[in-house]
PDB file of N, CA and C in Angstrom:
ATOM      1  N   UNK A   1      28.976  54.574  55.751  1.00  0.00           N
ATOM      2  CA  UNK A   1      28.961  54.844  57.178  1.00  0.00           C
ATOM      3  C   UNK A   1      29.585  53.644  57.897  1.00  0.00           C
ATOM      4  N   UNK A   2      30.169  53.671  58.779  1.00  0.00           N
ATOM      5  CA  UNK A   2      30.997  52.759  59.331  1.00  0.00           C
ATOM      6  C   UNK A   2      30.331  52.220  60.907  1.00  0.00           C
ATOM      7  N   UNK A   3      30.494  50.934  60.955  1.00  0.00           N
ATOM      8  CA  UNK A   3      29.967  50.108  61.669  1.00  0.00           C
ATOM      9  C   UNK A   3      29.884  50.873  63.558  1.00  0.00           C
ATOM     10  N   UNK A   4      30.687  51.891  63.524  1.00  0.00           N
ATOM     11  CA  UNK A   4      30.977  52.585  65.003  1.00  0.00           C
ATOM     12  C   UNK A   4      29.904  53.606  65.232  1.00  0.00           C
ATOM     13  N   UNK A   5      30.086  54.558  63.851  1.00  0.00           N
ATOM     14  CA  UNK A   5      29.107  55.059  63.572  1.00  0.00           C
ATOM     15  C   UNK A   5      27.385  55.155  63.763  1.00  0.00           C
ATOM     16  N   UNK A   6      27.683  53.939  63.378  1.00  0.00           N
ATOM     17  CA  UNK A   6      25.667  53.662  63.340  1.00  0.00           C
ATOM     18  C   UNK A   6      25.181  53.024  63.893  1.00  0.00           C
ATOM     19  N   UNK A   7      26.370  52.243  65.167  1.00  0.00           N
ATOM     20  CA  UNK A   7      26.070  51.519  66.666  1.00  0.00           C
ATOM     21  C   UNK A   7      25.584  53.068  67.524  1.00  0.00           C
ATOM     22  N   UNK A   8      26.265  54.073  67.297  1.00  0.00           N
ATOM     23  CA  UNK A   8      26.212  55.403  68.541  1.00  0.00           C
ATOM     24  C   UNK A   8      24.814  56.046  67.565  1.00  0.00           C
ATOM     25  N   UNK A   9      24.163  55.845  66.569  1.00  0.00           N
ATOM     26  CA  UNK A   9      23.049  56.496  66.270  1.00  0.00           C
ATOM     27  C   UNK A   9      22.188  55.196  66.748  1.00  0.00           C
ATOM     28  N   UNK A  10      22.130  54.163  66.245  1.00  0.00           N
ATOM     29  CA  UNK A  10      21.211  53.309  67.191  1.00  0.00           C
ATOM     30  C   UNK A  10      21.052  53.357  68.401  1.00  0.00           C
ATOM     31  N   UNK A  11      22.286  53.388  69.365  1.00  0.00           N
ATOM     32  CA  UNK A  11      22.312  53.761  70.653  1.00  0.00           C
ATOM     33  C   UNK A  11      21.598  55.096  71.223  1.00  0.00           C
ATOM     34  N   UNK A  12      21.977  55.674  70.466  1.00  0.00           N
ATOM     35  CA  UNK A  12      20.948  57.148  70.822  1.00  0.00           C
ATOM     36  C   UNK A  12      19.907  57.206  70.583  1.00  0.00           C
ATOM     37  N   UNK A  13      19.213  56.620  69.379  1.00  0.00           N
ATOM     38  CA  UNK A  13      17.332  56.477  69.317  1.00  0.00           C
ATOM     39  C   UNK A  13      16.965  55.465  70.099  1.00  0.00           C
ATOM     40  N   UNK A  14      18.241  54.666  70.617  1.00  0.00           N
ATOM     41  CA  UNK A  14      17.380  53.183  71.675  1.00  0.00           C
ATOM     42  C   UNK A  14      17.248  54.469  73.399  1.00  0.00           C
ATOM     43  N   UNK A  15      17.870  55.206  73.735  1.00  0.00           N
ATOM     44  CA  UNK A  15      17.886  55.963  74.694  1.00  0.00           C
ATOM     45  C   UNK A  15      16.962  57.009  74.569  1.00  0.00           C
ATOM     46  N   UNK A  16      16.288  57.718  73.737  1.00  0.00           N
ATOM     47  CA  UNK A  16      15.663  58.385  73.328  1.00  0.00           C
ATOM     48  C   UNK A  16      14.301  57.865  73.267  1.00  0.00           C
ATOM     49  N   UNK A  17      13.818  56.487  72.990  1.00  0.00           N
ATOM     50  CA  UNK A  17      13.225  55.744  72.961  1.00  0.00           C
ATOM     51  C   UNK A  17      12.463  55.400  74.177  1.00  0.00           C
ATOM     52  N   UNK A  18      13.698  54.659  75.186  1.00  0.00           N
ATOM     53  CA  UNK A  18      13.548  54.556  76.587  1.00  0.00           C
ATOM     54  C   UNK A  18      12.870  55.363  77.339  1.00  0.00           C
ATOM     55  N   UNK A  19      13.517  57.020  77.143  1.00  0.00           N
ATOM     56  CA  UNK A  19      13.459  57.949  77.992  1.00  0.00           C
ATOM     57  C   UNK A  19      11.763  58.549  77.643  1.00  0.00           C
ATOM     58  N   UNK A  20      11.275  58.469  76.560  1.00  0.00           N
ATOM     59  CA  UNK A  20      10.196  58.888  75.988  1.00  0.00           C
ATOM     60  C   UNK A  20       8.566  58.124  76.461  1.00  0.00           C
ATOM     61  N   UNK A  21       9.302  56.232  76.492  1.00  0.00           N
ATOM     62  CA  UNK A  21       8.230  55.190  77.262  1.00  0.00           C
ATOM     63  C   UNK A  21       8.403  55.709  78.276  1.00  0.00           C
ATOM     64  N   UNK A  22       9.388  56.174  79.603  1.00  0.00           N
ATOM     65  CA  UNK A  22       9.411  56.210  80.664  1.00  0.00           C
ATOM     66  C   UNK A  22       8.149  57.171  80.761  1.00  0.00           C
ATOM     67  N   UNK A  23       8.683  58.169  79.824  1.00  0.00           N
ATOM     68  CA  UNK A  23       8.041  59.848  80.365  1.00  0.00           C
ATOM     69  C   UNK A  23       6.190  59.537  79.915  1.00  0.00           C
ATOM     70  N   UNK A  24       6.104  58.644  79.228  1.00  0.00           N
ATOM     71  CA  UNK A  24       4.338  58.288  78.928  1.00  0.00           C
ATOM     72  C   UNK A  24       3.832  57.496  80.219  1.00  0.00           C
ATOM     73  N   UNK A  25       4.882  57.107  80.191  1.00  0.00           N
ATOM     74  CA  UNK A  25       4.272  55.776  81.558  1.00  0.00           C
ATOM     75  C   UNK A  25       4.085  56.928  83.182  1.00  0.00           C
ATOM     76  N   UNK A  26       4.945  57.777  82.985  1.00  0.00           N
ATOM     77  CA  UNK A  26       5.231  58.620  84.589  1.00  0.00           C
ATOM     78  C   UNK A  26       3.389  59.038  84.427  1.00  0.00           C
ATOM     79  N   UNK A  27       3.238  59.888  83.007  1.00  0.00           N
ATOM     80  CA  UNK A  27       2.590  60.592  83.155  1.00  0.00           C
ATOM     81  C   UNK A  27       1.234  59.850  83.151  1.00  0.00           C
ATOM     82  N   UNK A  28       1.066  58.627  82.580  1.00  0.00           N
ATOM     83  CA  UNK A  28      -0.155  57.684  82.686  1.00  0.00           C
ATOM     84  C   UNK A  28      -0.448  57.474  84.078  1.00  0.00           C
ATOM     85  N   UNK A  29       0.829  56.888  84.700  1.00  0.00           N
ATOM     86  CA  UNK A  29       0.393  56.482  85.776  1.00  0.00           C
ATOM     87  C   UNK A  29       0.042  57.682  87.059  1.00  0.00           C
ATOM     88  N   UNK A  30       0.384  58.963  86.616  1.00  0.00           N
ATOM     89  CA  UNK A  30      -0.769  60.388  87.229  1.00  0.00           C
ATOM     90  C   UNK A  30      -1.901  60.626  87.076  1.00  0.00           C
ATOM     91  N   UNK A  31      -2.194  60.217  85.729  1.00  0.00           N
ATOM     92  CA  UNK A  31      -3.563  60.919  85.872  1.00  0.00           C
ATOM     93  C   UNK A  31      -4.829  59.516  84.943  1.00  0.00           C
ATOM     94  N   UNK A  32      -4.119  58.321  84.728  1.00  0.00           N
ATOM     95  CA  UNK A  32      -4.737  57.283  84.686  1.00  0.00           C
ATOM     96  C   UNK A  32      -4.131  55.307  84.976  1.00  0.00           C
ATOM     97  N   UNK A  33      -4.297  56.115  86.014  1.00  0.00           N
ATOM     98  CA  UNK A  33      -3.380  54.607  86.888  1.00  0.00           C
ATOM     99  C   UNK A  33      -3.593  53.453  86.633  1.00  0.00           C
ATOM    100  N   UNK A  34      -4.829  52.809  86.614  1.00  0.00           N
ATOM    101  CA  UNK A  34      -5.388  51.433  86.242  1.00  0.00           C
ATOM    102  C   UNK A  34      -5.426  50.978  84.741  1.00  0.00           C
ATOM    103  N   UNK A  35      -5.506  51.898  83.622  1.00  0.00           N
ATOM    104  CA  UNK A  35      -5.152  51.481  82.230  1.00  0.00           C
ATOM    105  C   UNK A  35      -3.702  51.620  82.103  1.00  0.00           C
ATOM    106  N   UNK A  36      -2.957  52.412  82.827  1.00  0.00           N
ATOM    107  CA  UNK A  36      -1.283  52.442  82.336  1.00  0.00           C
ATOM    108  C   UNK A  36      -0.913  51.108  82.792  1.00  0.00           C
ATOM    109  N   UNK A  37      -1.530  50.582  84.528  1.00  0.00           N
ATOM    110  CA  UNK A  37      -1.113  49.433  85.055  1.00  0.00           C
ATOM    111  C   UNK A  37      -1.565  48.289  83.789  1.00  0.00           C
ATOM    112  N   UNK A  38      -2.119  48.146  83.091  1.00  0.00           N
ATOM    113  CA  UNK A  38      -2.729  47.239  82.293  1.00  0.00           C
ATOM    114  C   UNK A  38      -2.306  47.187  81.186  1.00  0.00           C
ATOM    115  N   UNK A  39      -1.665  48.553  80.699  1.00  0.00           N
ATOM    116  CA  UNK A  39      -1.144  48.320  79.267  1.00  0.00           C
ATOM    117  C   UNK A  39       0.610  48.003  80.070  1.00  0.00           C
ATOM    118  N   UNK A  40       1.211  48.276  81.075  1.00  0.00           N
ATOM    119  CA  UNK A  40       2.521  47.732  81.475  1.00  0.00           C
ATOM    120  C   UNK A  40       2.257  46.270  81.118  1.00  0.00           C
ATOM    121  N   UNK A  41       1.441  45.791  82.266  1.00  0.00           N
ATOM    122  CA  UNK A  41       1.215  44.450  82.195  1.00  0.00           C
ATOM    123  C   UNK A  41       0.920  43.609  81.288  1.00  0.00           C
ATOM    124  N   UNK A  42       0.696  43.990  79.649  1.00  0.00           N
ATOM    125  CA  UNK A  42      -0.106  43.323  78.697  1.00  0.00           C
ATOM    126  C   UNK A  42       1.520  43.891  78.006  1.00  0.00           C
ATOM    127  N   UNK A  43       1.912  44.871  78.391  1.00  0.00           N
ATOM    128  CA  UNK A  43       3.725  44.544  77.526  1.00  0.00           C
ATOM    129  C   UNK A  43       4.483  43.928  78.025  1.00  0.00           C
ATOM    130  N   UNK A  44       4.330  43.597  79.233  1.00  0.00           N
ATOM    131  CA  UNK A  44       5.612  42.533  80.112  1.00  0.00           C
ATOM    132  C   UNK A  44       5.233  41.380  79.420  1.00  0.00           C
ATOM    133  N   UNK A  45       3.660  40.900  79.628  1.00  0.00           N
ATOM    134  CA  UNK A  45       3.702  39.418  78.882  1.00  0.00           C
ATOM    135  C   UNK A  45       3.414  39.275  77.800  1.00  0.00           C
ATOM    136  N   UNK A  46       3.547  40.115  76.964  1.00  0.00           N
ATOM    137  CA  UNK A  46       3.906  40.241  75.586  1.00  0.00           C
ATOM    138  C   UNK A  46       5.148  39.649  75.150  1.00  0.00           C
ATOM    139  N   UNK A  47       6.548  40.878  76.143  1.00  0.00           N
ATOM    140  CA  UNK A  47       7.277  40.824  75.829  1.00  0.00           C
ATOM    141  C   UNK A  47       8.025  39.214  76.403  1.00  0.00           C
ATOM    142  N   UNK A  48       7.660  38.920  77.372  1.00  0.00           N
ATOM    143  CA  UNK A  48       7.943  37.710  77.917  1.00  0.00           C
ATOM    144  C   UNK A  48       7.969  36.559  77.094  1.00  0.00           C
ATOM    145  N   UNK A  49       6.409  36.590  76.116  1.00  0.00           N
ATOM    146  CA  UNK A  49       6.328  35.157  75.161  1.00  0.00           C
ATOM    147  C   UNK A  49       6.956  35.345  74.283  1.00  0.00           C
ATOM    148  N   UNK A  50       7.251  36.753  73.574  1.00  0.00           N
ATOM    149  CA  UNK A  50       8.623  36.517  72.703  1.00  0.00           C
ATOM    150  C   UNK A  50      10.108  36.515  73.084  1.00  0.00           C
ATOM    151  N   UNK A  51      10.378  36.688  73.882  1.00  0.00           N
ATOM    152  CA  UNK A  51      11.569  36.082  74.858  1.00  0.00           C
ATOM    153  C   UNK A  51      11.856  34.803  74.892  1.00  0.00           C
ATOM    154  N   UNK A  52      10.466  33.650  75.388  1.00  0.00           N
ATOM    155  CA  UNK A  52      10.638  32.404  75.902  1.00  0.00           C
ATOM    156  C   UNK A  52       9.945  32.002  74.777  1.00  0.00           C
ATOM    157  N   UNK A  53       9.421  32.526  73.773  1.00  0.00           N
ATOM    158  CA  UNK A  53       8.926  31.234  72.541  1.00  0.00           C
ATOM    159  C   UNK A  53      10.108  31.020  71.830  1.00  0.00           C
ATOM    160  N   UNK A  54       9.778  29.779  70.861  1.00  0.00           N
ATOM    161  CA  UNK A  54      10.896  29.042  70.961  1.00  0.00           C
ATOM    162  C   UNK A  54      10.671  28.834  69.055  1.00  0.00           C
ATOM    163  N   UNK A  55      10.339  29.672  68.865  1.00  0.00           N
ATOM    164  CA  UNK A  55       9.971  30.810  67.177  1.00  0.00           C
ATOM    165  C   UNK A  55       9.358  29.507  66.481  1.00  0.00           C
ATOM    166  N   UNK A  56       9.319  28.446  67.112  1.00  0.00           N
ATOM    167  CA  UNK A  56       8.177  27.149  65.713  1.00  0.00           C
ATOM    168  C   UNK A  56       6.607  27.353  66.107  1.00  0.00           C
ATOM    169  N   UNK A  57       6.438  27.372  64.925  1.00  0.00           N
ATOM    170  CA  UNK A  57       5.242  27.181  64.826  1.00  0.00           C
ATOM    171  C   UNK A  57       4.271  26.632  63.979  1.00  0.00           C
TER     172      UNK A  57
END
């Protein structure tokens, strides 16, 4: 399989992916607002310390 190839299938399960968190999060934040707000917030700074750590440990 060639390198063009399996960038546009990655690309499509990373969009598929996206579109799927969005559609959990729409629907959390309808009909349970304060745990969706909390699990956002516990993935932002999740995702944040592996962003800005600096991988030693």
């Amino acid at each position: 399989m060639s390198d063009a190839a399996l960038r546009t299938r990655l690309d499509a399960a990373l969009v598929l992916l996206a579109v799927n968190c969005a559609l959990l999060v729409g629907i959390g934040l309808r009909y349970a607002t304060e745990t969706t707000v909390g699990v956002v917030v516990l993935a932002a700074l999740l995702g944040y310390g592996f962003l800005t750590g600096d991988g030693e440990e």
